[in-house]
N, C-alpha and C. Protein backbone atom coordinates (compact mmCIF):
# COMPACT_ATOMS: atom_id res chain seq x y z
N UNK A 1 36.59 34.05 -9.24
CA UNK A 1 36.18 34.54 -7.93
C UNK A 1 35.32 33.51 -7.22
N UNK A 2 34.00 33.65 -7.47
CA UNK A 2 33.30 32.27 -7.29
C UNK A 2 33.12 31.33 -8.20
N UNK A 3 33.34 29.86 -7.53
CA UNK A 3 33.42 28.74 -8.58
C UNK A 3 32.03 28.41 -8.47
N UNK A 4 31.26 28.33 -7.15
CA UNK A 4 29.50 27.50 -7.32
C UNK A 4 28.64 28.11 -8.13
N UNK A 5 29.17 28.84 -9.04
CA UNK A 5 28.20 29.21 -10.56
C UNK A 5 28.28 28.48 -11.41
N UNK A 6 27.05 27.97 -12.32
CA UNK A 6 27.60 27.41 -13.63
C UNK A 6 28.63 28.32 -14.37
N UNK A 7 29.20 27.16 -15.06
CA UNK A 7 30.28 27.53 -16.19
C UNK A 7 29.58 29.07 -16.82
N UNK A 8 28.10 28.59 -17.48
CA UNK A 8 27.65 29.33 -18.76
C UNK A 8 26.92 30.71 -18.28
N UNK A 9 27.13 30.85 -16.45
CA UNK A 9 26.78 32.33 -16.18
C UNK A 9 27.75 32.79 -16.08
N UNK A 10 27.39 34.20 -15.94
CA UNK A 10 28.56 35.26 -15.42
C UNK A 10 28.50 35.69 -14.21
N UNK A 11 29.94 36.07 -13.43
CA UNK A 11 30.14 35.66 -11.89
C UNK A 11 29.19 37.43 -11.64
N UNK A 12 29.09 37.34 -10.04
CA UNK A 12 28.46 38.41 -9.76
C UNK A 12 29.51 39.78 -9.69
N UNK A 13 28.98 40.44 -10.14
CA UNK A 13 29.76 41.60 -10.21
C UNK A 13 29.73 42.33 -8.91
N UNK A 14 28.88 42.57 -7.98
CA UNK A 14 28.75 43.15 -7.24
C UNK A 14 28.08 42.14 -5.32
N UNK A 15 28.43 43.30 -4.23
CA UNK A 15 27.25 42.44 -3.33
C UNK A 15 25.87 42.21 -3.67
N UNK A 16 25.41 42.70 -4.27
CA UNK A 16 23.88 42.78 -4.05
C UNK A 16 23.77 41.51 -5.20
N UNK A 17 24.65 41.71 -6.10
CA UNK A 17 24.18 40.63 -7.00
C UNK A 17 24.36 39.03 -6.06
N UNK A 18 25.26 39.21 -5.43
CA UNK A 18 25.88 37.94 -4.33
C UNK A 18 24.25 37.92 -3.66
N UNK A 19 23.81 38.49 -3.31
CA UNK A 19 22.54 38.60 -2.51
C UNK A 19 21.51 37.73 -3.02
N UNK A 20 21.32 38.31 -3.97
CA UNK A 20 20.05 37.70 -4.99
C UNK A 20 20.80 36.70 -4.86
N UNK A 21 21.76 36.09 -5.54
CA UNK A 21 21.85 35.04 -5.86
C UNK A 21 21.66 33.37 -5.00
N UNK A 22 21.97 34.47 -3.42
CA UNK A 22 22.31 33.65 -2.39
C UNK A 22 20.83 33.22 -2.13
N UNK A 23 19.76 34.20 -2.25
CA UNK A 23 18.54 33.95 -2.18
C UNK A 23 17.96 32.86 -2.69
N UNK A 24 18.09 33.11 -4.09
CA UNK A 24 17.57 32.13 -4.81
C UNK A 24 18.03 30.46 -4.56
N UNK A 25 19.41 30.34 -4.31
CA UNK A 25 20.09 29.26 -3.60
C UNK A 25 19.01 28.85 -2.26
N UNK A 26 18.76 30.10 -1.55
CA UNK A 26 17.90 29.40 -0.22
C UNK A 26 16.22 28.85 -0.53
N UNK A 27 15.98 29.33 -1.38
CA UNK A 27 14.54 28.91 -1.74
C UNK A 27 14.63 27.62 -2.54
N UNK A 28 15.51 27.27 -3.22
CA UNK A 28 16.15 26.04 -3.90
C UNK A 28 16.07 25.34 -2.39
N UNK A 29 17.10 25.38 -1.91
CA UNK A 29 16.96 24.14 -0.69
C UNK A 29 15.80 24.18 -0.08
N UNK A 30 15.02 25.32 0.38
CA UNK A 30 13.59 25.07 1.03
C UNK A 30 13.33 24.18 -0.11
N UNK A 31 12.77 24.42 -1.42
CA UNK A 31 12.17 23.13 -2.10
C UNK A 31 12.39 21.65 -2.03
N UNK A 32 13.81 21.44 -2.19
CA UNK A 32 14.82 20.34 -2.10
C UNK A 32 13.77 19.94 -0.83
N UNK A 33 14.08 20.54 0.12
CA UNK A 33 14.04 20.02 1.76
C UNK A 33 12.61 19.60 1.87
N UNK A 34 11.63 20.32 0.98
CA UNK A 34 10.67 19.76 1.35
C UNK A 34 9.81 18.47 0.44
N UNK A 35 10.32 18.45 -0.40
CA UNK A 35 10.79 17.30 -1.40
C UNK A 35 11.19 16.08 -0.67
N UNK A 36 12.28 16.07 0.29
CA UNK A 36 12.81 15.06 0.84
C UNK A 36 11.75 14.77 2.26
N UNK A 37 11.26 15.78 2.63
CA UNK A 37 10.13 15.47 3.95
C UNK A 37 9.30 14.66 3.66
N UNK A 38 8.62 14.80 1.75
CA UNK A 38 7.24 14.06 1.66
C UNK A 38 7.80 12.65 1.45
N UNK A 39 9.04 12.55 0.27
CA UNK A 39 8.99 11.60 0.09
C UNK A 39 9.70 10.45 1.29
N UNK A 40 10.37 10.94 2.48
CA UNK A 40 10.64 10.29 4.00
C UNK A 40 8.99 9.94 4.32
N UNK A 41 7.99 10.51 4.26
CA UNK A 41 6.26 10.25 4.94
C UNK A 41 5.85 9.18 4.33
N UNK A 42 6.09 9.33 2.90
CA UNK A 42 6.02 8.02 2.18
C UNK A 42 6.40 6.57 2.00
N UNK A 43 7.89 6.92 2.44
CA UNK A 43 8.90 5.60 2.74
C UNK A 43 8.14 4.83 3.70
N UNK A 44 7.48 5.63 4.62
CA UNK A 44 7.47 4.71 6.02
C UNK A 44 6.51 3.64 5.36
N UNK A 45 5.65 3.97 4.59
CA UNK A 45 4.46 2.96 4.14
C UNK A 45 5.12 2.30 3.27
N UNK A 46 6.74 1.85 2.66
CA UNK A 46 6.90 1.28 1.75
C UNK A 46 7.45 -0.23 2.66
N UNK A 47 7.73 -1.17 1.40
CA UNK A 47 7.94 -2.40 2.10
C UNK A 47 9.21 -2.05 2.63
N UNK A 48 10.32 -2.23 3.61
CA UNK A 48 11.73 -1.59 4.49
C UNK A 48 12.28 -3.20 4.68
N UNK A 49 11.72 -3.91 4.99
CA UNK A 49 11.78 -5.19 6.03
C UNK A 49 11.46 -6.51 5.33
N UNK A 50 12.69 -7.36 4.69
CA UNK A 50 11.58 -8.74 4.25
C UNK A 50 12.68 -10.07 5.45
N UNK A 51 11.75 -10.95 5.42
CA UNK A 51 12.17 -11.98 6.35
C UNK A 51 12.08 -13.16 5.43
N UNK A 52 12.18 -14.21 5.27
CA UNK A 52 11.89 -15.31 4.67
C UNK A 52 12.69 -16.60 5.41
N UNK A 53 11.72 -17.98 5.69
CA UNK A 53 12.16 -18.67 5.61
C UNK A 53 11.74 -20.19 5.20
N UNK A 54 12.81 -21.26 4.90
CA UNK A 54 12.03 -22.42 3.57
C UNK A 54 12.27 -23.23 5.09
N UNK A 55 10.91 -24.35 4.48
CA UNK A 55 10.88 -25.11 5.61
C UNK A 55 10.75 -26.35 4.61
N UNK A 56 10.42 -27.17 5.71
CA UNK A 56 9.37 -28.46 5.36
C UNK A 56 8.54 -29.04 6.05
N UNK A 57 6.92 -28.76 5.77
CA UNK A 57 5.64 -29.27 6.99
C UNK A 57 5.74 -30.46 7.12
N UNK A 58 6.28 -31.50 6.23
CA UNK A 58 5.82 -33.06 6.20
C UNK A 58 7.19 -33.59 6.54
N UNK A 59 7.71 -34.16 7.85
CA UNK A 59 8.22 -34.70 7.95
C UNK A 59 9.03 -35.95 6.97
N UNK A 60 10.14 -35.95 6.47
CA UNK A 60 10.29 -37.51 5.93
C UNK A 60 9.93 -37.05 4.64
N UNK A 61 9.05 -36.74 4.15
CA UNK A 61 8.98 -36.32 3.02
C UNK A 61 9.15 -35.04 1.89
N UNK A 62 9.50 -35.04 1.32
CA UNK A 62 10.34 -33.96 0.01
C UNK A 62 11.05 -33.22 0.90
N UNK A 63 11.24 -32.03 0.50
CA UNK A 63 12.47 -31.38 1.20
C UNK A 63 11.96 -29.85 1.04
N UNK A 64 12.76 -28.37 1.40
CA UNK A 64 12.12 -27.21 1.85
C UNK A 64 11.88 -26.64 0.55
N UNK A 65 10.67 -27.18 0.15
CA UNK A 65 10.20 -26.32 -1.22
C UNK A 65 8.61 -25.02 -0.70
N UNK A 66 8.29 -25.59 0.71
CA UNK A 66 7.69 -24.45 1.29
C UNK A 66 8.60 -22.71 2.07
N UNK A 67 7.97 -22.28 2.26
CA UNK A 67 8.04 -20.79 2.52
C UNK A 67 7.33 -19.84 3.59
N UNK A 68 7.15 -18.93 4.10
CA UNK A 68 7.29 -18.17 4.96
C UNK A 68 8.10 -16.70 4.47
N UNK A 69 7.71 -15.76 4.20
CA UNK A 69 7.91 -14.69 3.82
C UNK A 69 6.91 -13.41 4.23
N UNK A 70 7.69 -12.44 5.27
CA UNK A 70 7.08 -11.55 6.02
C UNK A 70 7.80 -10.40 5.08
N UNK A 71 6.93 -9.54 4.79
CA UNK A 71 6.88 -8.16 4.19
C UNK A 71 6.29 -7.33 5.15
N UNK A 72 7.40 -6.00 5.43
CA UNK A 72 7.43 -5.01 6.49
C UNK A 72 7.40 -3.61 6.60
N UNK A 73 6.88 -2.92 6.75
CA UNK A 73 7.39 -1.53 6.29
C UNK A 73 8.17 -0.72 7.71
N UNK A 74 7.96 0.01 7.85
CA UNK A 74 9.20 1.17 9.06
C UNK A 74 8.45 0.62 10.42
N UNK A 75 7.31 0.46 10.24
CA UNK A 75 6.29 0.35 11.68
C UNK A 75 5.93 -0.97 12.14
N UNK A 76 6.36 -2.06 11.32
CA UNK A 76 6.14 -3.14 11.06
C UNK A 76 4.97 -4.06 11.38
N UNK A 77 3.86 -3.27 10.08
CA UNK A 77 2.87 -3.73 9.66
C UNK A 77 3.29 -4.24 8.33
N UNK A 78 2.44 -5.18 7.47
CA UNK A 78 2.45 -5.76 6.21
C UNK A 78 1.68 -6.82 5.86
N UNK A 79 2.22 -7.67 5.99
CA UNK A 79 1.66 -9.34 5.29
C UNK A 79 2.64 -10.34 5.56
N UNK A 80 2.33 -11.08 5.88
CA UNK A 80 3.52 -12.31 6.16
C UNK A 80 2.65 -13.60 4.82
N UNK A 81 3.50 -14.08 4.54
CA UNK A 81 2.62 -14.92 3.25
C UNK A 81 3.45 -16.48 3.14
N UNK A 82 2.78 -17.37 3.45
CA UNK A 82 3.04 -18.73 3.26
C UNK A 82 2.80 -19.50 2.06
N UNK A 83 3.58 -20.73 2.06
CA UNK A 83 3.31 -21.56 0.70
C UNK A 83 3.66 -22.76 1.39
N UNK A 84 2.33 -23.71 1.41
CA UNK A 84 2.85 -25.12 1.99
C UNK A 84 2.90 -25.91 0.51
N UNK A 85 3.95 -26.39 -0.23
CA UNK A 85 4.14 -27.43 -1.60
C UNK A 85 3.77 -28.92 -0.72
N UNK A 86 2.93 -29.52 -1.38
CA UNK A 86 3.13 -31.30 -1.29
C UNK A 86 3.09 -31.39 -3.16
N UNK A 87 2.93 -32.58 -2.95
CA UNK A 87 3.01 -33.51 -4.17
C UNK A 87 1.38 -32.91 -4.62
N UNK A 88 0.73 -33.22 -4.05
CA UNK A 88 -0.89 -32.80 -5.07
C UNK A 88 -1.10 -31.53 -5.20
N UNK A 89 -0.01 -30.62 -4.57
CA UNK A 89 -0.62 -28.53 -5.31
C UNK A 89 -0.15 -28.16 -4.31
N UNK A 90 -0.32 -27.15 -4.13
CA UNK A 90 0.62 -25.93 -3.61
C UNK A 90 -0.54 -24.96 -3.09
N UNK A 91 -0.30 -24.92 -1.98
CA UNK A 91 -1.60 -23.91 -0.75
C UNK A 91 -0.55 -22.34 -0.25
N UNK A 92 -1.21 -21.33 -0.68
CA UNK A 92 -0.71 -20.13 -0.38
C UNK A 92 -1.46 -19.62 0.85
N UNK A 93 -1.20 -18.91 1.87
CA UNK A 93 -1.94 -17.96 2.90
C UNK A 93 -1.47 -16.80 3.00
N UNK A 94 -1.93 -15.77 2.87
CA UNK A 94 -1.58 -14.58 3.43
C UNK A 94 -2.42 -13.92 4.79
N UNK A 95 -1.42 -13.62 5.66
CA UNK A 95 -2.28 -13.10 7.20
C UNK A 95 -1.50 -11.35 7.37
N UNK A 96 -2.41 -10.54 7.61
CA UNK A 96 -2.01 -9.22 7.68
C UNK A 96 -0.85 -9.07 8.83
N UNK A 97 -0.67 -8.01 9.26
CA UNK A 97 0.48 -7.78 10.42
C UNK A 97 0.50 -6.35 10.83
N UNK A 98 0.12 -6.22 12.09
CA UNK A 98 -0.04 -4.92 12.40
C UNK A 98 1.03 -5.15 13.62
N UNK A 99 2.05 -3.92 13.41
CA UNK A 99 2.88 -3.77 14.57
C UNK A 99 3.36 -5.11 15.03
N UNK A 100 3.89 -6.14 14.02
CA UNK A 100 4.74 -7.14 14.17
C UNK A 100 3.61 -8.28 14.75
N UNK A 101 2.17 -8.21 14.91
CA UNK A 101 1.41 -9.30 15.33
C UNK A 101 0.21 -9.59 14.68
N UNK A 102 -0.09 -10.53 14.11
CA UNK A 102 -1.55 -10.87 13.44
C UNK A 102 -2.60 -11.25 14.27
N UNK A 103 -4.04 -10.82 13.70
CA UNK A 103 -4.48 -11.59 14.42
C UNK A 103 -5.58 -12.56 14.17
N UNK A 104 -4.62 -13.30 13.36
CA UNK A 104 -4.64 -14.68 12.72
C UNK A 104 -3.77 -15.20 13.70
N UNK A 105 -3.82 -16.62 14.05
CA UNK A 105 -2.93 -17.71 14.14
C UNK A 105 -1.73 -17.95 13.30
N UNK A 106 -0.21 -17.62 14.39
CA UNK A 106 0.61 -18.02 13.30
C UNK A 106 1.78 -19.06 13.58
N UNK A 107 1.79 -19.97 12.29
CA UNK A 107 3.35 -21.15 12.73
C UNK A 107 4.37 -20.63 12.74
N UNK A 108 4.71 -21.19 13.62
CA UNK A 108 6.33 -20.75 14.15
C UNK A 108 6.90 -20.18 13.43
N UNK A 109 6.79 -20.79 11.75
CA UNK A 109 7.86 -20.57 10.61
C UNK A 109 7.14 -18.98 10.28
N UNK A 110 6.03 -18.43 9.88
CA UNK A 110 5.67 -17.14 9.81
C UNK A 110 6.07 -16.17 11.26
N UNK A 111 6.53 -16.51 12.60
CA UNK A 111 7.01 -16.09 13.62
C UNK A 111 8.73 -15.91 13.33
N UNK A 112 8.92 -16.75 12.61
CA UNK A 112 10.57 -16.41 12.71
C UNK A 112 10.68 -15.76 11.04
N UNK A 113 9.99 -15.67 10.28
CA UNK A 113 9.93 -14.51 9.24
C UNK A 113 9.38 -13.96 9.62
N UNK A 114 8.72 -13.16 10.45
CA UNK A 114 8.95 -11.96 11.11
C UNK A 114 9.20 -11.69 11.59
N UNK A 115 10.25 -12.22 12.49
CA UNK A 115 11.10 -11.88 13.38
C UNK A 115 12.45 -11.70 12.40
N UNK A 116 12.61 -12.28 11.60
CA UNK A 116 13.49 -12.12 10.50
C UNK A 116 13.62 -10.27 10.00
N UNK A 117 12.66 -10.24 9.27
CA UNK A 117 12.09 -9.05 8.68
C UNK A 117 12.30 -7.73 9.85
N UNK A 118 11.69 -7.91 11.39
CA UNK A 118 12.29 -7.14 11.93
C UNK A 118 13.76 -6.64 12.84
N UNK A 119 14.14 -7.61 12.36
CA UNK A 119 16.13 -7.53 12.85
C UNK A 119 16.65 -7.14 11.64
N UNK A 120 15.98 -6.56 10.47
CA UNK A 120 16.63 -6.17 9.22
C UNK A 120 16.97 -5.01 9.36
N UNK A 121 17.82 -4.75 8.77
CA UNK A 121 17.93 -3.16 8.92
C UNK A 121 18.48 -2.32 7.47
């Protein structure tokens, strides 16, 4: 009669049993549904958006072992995070990002990883 029962119950014998049952089905999806609301509130704060791109600051010399990498979430706030490599060590920066703008000073190359990051989808 009805198949959306498990195998290991027995089908409803009657309306009223259809009733209850249908009930319990609706309070199941209210849970479900609200399950999926918190964890959508949550997403927005997760990283959604990455941009990256390799450059090279020093003209003429070595080749794109630096970086530029913007991390984004739904609203596009995060961190945009640099790595300039030379030959004597390796310099990291990280500058915050609120609503796609720091307000730090930023090189071009952290401008087009985040501009990267927000054409992602």
């Amino acid at each position: 009669m009805i198949k959306f029962l498990k195998k290991n119950k027995q089908e409803p014998k009657n309306l009223k049993e259809i009733l209850i049952y249908l009930e319990k089905l609706e309070n199941s999806l209210k849970n479900v549904s609200q399950e999926i609301k918190k964890i959508k509130e949550k997403n927005k704060f997760s990283v959604q958006k990455v941009g990256i791109v390799r450059f090279n600051p020093f003209e003429g010399v070595g080749s794109d072992q630096s970086f530029s990498v913007a991390l984004l979430n739904e609203e596009n706030n995060g961190v945009v995070i640099t790595s300039l490599y030379n030959r004597e060590g390796n310099r990291i920066y990280g500058k915050p990002i609120k609503k796609g703008r720091s307000s730090y000073s930023l090189s071009k190359e952290e401008l087009t990883a985040i501009e990267k990051a927000q054409n992602t989808q």
